[in-house]
PDB file of N, CA and C in Angstrom:
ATOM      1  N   UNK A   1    -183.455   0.861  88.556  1.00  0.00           N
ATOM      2  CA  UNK A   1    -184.182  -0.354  88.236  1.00  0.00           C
ATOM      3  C   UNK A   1    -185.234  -0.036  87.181  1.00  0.00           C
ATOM      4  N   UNK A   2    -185.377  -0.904  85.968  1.00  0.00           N
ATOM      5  CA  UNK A   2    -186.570  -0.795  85.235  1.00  0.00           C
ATOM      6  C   UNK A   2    -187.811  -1.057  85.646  1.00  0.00           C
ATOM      7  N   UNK A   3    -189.009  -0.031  85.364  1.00  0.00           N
ATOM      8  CA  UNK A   3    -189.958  -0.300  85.535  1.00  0.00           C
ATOM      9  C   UNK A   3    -190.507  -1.522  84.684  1.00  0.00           C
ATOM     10  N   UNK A   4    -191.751  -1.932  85.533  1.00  0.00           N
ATOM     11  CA  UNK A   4    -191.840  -3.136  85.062  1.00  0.00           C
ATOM     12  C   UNK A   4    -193.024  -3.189  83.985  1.00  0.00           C
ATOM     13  N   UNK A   5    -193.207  -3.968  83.104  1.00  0.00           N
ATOM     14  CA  UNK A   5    -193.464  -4.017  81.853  1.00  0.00           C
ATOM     15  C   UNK A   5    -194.618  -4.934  81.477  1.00  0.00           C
ATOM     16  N   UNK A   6    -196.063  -4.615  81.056  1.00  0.00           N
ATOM     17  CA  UNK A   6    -197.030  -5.203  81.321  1.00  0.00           C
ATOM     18  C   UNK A   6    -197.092  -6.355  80.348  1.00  0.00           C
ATOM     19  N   UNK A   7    -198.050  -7.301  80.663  1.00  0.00           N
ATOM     20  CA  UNK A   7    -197.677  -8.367  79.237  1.00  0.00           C
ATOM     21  C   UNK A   7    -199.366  -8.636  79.118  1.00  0.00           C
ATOM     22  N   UNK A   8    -199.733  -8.417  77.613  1.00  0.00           N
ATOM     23  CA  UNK A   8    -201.432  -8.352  77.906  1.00  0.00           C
ATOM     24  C   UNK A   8    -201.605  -9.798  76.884  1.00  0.00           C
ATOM     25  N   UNK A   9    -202.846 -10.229  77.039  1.00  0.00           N
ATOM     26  CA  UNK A   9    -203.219 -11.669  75.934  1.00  0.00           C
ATOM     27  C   UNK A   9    -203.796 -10.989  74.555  1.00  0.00           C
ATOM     28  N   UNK A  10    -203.356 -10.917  73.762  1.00  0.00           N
ATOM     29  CA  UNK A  10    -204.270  -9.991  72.658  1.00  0.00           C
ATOM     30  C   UNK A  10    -204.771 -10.948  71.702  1.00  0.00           C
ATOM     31  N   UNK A  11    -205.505 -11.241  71.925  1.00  0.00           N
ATOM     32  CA  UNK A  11    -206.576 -12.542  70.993  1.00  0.00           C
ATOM     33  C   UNK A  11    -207.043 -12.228  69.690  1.00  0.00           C
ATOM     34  N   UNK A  12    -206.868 -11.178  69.002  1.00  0.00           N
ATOM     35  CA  UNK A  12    -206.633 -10.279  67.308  1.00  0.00           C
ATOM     36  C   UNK A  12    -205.469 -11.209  67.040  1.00  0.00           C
ATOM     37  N   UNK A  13    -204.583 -10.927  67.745  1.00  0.00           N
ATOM     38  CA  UNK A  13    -203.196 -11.466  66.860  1.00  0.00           C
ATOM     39  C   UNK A  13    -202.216 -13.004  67.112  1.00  0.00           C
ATOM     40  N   UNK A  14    -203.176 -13.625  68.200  1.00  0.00           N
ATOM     41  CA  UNK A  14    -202.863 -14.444  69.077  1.00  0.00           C
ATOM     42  C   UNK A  14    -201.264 -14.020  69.705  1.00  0.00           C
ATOM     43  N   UNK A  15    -201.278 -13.580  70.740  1.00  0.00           N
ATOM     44  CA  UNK A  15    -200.074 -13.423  71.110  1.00  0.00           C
ATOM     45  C   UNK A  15    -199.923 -12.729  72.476  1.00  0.00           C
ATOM     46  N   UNK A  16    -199.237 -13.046  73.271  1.00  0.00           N
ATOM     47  CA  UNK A  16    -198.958 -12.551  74.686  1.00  0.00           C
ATOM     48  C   UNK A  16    -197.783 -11.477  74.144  1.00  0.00           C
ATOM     49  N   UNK A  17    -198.203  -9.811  74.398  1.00  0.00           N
ATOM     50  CA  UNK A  17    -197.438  -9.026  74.266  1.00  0.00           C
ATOM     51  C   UNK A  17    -197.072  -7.843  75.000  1.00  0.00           C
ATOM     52  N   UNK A  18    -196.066  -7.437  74.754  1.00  0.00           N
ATOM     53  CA  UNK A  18    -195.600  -6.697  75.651  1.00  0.00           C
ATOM     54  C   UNK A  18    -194.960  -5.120  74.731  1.00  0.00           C
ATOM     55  N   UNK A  19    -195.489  -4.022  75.012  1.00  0.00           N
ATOM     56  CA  UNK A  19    -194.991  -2.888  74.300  1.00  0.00           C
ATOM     57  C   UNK A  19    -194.145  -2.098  74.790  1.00  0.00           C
ATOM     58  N   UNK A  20    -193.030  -1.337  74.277  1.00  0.00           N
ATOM     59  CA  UNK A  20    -192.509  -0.250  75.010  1.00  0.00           C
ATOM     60  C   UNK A  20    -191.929   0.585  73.672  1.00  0.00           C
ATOM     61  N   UNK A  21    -192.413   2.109  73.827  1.00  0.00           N
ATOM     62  CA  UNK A  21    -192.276   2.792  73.105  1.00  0.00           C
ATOM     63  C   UNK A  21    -193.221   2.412  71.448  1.00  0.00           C
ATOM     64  N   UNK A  22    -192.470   2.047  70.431  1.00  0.00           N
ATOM     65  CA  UNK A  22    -193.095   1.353  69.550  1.00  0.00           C
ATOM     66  C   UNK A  22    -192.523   0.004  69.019  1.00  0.00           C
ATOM     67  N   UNK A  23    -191.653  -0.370  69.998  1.00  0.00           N
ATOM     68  CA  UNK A  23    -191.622  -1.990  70.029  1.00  0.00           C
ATOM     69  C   UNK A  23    -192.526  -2.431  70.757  1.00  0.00           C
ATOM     70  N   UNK A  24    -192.624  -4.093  70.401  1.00  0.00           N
ATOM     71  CA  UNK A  24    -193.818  -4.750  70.761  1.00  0.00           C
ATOM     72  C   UNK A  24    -192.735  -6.075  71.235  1.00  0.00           C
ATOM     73  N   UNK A  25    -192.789  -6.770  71.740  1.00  0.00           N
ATOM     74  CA  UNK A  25    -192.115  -8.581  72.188  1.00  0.00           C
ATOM     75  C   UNK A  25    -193.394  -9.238  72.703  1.00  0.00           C
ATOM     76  N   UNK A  26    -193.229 -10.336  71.671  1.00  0.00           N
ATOM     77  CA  UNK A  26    -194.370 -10.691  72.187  1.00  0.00           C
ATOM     78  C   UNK A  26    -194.141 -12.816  71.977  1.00  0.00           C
ATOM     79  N   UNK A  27    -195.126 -13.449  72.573  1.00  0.00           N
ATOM     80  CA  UNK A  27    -195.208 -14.786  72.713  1.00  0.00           C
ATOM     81  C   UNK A  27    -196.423 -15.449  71.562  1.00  0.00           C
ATOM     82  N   UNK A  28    -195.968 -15.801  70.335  1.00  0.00           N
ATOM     83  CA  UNK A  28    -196.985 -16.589  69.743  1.00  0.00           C
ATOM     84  C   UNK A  28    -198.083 -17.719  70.558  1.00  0.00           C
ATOM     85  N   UNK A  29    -199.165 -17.611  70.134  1.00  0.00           N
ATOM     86  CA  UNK A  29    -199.743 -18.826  70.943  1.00  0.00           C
ATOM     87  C   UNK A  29    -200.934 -19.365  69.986  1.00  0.00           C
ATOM     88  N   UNK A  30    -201.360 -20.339  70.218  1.00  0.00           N
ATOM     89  CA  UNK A  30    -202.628 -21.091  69.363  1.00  0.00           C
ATOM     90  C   UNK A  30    -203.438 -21.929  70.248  1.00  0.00           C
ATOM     91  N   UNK A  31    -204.635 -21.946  70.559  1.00  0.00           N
ATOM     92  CA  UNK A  31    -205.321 -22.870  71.266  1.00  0.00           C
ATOM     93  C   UNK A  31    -205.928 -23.621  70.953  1.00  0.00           C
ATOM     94  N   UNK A  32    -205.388 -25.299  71.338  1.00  0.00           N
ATOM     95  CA  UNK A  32    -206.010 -26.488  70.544  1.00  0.00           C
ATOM     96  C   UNK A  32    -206.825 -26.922  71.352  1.00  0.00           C
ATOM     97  N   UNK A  33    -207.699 -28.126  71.231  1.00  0.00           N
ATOM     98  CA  UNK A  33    -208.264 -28.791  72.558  1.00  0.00           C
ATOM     99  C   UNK A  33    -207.823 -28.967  73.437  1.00  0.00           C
ATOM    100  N   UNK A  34    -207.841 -28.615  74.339  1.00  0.00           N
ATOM    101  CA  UNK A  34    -206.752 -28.548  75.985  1.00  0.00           C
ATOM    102  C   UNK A  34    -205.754 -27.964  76.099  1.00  0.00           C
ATOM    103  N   UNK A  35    -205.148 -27.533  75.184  1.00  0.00           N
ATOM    104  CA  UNK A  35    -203.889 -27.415  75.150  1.00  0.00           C
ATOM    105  C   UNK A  35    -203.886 -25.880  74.633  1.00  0.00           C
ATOM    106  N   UNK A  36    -202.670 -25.394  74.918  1.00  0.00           N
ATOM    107  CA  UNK A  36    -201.731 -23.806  74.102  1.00  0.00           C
ATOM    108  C   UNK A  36    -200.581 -24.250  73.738  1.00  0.00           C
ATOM    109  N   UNK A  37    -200.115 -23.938  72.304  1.00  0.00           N
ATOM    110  CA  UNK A  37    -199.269 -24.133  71.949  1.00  0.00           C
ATOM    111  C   UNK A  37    -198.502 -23.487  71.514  1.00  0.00           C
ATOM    112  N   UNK A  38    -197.422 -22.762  71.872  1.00  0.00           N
ATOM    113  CA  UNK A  38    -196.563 -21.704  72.341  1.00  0.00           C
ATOM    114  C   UNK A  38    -194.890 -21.839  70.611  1.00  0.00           C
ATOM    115  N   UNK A  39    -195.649 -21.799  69.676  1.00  0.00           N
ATOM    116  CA  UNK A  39    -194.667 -21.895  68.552  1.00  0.00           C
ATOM    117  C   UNK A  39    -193.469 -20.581  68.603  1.00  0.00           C
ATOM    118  N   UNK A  40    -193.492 -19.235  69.263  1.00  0.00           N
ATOM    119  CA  UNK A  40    -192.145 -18.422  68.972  1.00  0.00           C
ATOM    120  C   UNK A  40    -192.628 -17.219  69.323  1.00  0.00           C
ATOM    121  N   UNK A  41    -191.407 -16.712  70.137  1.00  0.00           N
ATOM    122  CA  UNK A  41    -191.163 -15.890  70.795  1.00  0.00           C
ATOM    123  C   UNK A  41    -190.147 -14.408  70.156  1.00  0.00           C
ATOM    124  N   UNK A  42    -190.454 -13.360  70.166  1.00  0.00           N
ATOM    125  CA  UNK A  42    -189.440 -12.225  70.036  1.00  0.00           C
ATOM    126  C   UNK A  42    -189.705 -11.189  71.026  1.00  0.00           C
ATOM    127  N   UNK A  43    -188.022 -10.896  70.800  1.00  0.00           N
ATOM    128  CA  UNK A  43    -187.573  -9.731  71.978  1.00  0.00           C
ATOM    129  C   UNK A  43    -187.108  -9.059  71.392  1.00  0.00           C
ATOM    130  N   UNK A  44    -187.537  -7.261  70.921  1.00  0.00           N
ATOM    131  CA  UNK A  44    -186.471  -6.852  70.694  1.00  0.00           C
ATOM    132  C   UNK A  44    -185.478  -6.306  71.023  1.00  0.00           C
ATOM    133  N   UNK A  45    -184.676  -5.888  70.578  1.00  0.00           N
ATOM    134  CA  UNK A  45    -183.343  -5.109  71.427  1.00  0.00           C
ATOM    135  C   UNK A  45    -183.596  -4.341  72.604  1.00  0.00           C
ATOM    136  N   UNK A  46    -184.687  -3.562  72.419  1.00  0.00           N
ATOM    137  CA  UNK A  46    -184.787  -2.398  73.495  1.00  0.00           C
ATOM    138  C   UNK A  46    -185.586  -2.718  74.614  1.00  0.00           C
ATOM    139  N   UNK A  47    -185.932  -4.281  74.604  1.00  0.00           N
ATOM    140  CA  UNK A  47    -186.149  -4.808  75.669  1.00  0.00           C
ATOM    141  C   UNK A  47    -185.058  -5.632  76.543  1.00  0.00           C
ATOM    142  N   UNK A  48    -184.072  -5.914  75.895  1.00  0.00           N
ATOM    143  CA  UNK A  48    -183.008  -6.434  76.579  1.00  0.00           C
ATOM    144  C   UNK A  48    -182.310  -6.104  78.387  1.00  0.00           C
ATOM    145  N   UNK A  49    -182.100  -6.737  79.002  1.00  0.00           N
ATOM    146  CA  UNK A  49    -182.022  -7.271  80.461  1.00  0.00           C
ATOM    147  C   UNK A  49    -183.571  -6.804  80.770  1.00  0.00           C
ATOM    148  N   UNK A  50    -184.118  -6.960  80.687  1.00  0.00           N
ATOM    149  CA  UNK A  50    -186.027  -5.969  81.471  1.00  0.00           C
ATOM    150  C   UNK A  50    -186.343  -7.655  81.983  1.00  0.00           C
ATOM    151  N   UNK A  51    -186.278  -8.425  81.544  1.00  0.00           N
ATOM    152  CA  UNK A  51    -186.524  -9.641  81.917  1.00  0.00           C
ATOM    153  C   UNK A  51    -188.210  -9.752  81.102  1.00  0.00           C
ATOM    154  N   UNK A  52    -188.099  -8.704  79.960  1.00  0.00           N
ATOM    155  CA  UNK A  52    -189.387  -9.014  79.078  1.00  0.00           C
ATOM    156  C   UNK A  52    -189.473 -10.736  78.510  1.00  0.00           C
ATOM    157  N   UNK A  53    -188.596 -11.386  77.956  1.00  0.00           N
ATOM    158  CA  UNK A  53    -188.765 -12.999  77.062  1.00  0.00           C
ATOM    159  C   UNK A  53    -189.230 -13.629  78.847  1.00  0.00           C
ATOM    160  N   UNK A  54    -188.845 -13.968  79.960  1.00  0.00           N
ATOM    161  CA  UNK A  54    -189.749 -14.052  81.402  1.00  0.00           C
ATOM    162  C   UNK A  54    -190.646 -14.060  81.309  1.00  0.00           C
ATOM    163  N   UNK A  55    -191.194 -12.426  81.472  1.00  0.00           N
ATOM    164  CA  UNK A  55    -192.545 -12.248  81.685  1.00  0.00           C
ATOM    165  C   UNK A  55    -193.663 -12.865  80.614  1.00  0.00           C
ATOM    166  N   UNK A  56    -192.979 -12.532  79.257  1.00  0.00           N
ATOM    167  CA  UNK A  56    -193.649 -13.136  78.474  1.00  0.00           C
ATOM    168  C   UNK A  56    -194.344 -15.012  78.916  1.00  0.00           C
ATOM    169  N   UNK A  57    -193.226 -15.766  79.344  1.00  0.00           N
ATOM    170  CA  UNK A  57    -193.644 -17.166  79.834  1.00  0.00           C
ATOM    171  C   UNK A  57    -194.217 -17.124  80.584  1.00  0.00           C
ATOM    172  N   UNK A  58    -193.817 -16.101  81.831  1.00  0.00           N
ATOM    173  CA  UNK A  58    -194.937 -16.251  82.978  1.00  0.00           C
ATOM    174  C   UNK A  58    -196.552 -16.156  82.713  1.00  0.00           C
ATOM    175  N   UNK A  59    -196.810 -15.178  81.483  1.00  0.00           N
ATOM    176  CA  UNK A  59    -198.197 -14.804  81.226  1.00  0.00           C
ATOM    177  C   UNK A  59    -198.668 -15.960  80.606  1.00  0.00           C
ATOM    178  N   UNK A  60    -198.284 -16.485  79.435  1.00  0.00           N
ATOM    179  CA  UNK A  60    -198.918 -17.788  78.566  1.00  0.00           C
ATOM    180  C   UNK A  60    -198.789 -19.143  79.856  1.00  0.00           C
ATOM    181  N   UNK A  61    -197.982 -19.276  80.271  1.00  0.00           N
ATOM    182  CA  UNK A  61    -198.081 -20.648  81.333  1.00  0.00           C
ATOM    183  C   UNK A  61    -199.170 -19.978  82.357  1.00  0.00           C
ATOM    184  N   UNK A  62    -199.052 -18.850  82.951  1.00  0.00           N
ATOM    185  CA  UNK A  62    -200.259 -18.409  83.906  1.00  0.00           C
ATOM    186  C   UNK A  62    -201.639 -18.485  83.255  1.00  0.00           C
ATOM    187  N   UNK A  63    -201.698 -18.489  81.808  1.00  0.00           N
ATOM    188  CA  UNK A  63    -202.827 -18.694  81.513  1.00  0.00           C
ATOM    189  C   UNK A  63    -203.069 -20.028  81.166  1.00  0.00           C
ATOM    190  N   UNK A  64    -202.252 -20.892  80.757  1.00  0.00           N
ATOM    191  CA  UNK A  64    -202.249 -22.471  80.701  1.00  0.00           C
ATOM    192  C   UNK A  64    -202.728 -22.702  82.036  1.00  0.00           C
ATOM    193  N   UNK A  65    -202.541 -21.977  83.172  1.00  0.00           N
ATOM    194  CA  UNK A  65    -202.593 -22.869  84.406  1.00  0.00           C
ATOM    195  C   UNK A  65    -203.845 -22.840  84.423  1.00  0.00           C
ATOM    196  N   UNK A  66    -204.520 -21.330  84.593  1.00  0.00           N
ATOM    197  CA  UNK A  66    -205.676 -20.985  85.046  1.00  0.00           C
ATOM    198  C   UNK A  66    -207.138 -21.614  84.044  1.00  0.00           C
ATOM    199  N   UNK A  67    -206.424 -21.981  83.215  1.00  0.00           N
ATOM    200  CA  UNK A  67    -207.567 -22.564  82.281  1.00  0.00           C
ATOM    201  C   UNK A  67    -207.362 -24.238  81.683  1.00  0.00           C
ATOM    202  N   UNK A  68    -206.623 -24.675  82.874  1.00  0.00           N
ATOM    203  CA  UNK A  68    -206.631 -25.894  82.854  1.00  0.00           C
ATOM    204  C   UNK A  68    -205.997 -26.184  81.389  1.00  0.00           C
ATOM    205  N   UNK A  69    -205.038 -25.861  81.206  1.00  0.00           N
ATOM    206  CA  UNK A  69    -204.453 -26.434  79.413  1.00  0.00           C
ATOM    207  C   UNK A  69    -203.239 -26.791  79.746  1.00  0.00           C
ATOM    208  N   UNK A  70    -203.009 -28.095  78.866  1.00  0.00           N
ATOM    209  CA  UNK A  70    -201.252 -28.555  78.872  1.00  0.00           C
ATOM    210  C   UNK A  70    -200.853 -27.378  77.836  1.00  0.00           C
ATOM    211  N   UNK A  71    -199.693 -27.295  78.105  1.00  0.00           N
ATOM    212  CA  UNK A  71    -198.733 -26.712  77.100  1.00  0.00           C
ATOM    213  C   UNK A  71    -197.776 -27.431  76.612  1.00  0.00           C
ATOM    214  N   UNK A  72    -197.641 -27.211  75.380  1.00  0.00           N
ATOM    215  CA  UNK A  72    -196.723 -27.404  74.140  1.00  0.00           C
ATOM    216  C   UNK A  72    -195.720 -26.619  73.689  1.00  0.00           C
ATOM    217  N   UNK A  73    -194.861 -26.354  74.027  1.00  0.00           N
ATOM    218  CA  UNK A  73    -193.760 -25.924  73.764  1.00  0.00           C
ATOM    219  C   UNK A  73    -192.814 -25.963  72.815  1.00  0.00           C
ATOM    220  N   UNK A  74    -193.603 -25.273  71.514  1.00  0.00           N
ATOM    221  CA  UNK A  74    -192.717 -25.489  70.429  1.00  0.00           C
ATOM    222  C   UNK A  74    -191.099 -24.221  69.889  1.00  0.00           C
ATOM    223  N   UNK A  75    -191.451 -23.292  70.901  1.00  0.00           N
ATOM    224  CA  UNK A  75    -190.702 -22.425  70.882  1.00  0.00           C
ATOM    225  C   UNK A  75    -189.477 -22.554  71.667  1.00  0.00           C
ATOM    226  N   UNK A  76    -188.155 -22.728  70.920  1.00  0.00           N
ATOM    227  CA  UNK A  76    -186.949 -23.042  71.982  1.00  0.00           C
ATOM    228  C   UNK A  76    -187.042 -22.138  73.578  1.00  0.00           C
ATOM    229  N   UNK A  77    -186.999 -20.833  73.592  1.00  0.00           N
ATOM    230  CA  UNK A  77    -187.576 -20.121  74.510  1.00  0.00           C
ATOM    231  C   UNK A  77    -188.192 -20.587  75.576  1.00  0.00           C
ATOM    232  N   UNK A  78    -189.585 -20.674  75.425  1.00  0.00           N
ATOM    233  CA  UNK A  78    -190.150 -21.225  76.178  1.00  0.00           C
ATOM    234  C   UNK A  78    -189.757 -22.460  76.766  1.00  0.00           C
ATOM    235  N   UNK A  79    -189.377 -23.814  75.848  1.00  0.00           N
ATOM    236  CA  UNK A  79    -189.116 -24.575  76.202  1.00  0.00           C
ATOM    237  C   UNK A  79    -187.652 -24.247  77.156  1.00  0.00           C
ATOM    238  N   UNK A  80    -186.845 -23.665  76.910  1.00  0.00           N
ATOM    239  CA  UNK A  80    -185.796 -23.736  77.997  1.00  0.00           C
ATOM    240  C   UNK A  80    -186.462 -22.921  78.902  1.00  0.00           C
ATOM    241  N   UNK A  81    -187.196 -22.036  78.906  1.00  0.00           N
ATOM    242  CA  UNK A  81    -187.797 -21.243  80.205  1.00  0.00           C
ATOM    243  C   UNK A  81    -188.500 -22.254  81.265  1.00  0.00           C
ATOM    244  N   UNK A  82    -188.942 -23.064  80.613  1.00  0.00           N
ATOM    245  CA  UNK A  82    -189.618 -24.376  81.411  1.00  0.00           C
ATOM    246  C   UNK A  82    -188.818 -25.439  82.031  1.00  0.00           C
ATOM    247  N   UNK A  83    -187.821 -25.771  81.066  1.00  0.00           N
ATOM    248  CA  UNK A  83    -186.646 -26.259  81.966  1.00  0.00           C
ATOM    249  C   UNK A  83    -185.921 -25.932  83.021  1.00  0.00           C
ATOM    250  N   UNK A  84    -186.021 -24.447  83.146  1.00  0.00           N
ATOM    251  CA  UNK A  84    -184.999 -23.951  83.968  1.00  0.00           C
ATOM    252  C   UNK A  84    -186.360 -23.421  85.379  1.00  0.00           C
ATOM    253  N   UNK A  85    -187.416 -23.968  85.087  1.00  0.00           N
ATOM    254  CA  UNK A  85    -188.371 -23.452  86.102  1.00  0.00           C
ATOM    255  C   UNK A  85    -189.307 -24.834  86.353  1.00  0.00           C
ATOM    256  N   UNK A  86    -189.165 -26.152  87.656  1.00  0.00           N
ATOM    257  CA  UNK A  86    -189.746 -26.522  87.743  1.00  0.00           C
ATOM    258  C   UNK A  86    -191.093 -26.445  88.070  1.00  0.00           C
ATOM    259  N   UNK A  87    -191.523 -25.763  88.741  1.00  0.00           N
ATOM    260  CA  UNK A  87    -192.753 -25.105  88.845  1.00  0.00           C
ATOM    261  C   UNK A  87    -193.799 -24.962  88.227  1.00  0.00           C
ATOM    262  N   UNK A  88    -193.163 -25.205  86.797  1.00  0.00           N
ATOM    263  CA  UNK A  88    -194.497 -25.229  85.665  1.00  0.00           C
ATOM    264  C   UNK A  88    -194.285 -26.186  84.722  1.00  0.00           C
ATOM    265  N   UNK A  89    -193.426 -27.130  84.828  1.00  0.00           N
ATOM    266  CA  UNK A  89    -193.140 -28.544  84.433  1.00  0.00           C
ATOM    267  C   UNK A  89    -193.950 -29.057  84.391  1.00  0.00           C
ATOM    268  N   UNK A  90    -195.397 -29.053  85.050  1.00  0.00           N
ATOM    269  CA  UNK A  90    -196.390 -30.066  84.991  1.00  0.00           C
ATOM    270  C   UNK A  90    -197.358 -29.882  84.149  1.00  0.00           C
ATOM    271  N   UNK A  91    -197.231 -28.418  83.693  1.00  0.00           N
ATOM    272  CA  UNK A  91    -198.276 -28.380  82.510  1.00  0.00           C
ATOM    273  C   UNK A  91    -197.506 -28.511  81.010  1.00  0.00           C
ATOM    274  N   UNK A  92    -196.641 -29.153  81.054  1.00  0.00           N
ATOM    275  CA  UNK A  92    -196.314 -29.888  79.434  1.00  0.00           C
ATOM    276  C   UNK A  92    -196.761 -31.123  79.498  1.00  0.00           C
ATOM    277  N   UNK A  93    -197.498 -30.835  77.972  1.00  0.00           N
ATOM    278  CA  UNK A  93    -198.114 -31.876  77.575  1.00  0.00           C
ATOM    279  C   UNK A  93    -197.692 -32.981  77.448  1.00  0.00           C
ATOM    280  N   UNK A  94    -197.749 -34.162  77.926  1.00  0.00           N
ATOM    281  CA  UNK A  94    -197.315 -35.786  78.482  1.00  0.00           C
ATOM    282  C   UNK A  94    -196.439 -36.333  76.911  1.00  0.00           C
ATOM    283  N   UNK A  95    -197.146 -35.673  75.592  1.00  0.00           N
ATOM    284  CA  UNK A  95    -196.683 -36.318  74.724  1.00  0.00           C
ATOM    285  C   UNK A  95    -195.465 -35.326  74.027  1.00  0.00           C
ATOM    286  N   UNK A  96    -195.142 -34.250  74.670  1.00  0.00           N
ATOM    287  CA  UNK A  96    -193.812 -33.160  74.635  1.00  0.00           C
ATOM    288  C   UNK A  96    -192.989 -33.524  75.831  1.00  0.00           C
ATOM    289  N   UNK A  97    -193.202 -34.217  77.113  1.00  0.00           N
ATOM    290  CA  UNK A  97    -192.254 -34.024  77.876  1.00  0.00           C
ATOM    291  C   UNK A  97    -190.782 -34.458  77.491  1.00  0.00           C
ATOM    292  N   UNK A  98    -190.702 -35.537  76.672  1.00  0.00           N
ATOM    293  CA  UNK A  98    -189.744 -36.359  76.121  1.00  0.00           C
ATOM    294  C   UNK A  98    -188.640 -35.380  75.207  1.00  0.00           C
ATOM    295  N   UNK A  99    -189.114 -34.430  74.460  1.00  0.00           N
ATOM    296  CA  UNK A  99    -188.682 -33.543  73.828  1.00  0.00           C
ATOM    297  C   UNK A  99    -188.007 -32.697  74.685  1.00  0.00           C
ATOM    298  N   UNK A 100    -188.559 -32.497  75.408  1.00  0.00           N
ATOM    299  CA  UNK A 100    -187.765 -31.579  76.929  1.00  0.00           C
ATOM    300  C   UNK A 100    -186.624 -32.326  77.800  1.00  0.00           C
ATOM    301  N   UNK A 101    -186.848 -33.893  77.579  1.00  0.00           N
ATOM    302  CA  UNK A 101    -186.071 -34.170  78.536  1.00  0.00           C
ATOM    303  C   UNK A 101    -186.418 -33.971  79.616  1.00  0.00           C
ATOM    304  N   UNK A 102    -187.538 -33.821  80.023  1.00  0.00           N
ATOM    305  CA  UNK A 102    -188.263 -33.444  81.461  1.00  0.00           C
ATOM    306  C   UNK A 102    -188.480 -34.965  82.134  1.00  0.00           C
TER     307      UNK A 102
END
């Protein structure tokens, strides 16, 4: 089993990231009034099955939660990560849900 793979907020580069070796995967993010807005995501190869592009969502929506922000989901990624996880359906932003089909 792979060890598991930390995902930190790095506010230099805006981005929820994750390193291994000298790859980096990481989650774009931008913070508007209330909101995070989650424009694109990369994985690279040598993160593949680790369930790194996951963790990555879990960290930016865990921080949407904890700081009270809708999210925006402009990144296909994310947005299907949110689809496929009701659980955090409620923090897209009222005027994106439509885009989701949520």
């Amino acid at each position: 089993m792979a060890e598991p793979i930390d995902v930190v907020m790095n506010a230099a580069t805006g981005r929820f990231e994750a390193t291994l070796g000298d790859d980096v995967a990481f989650a774009e993010y931008e913070l508007e009034p209330g909101a995070i807005r989650l424009p694109h995501t990369v994985v690279p190869p040598a993160f593949e099955g680790r369930g790194v592009g996951s963790g990555l969502a879990r960290a930016a929506l865990g921080y949407a939660r904890d700081h009270g922000l809708m999210v925006r989901p402009a990144c296909p990624f994310i947005a299907g990560y949110i689809k496929k996880h009701p659980e955090v359906q409620d923090l897209v932003d009222p005027a994106w849900r439509k885009r989701l089909e949520l």
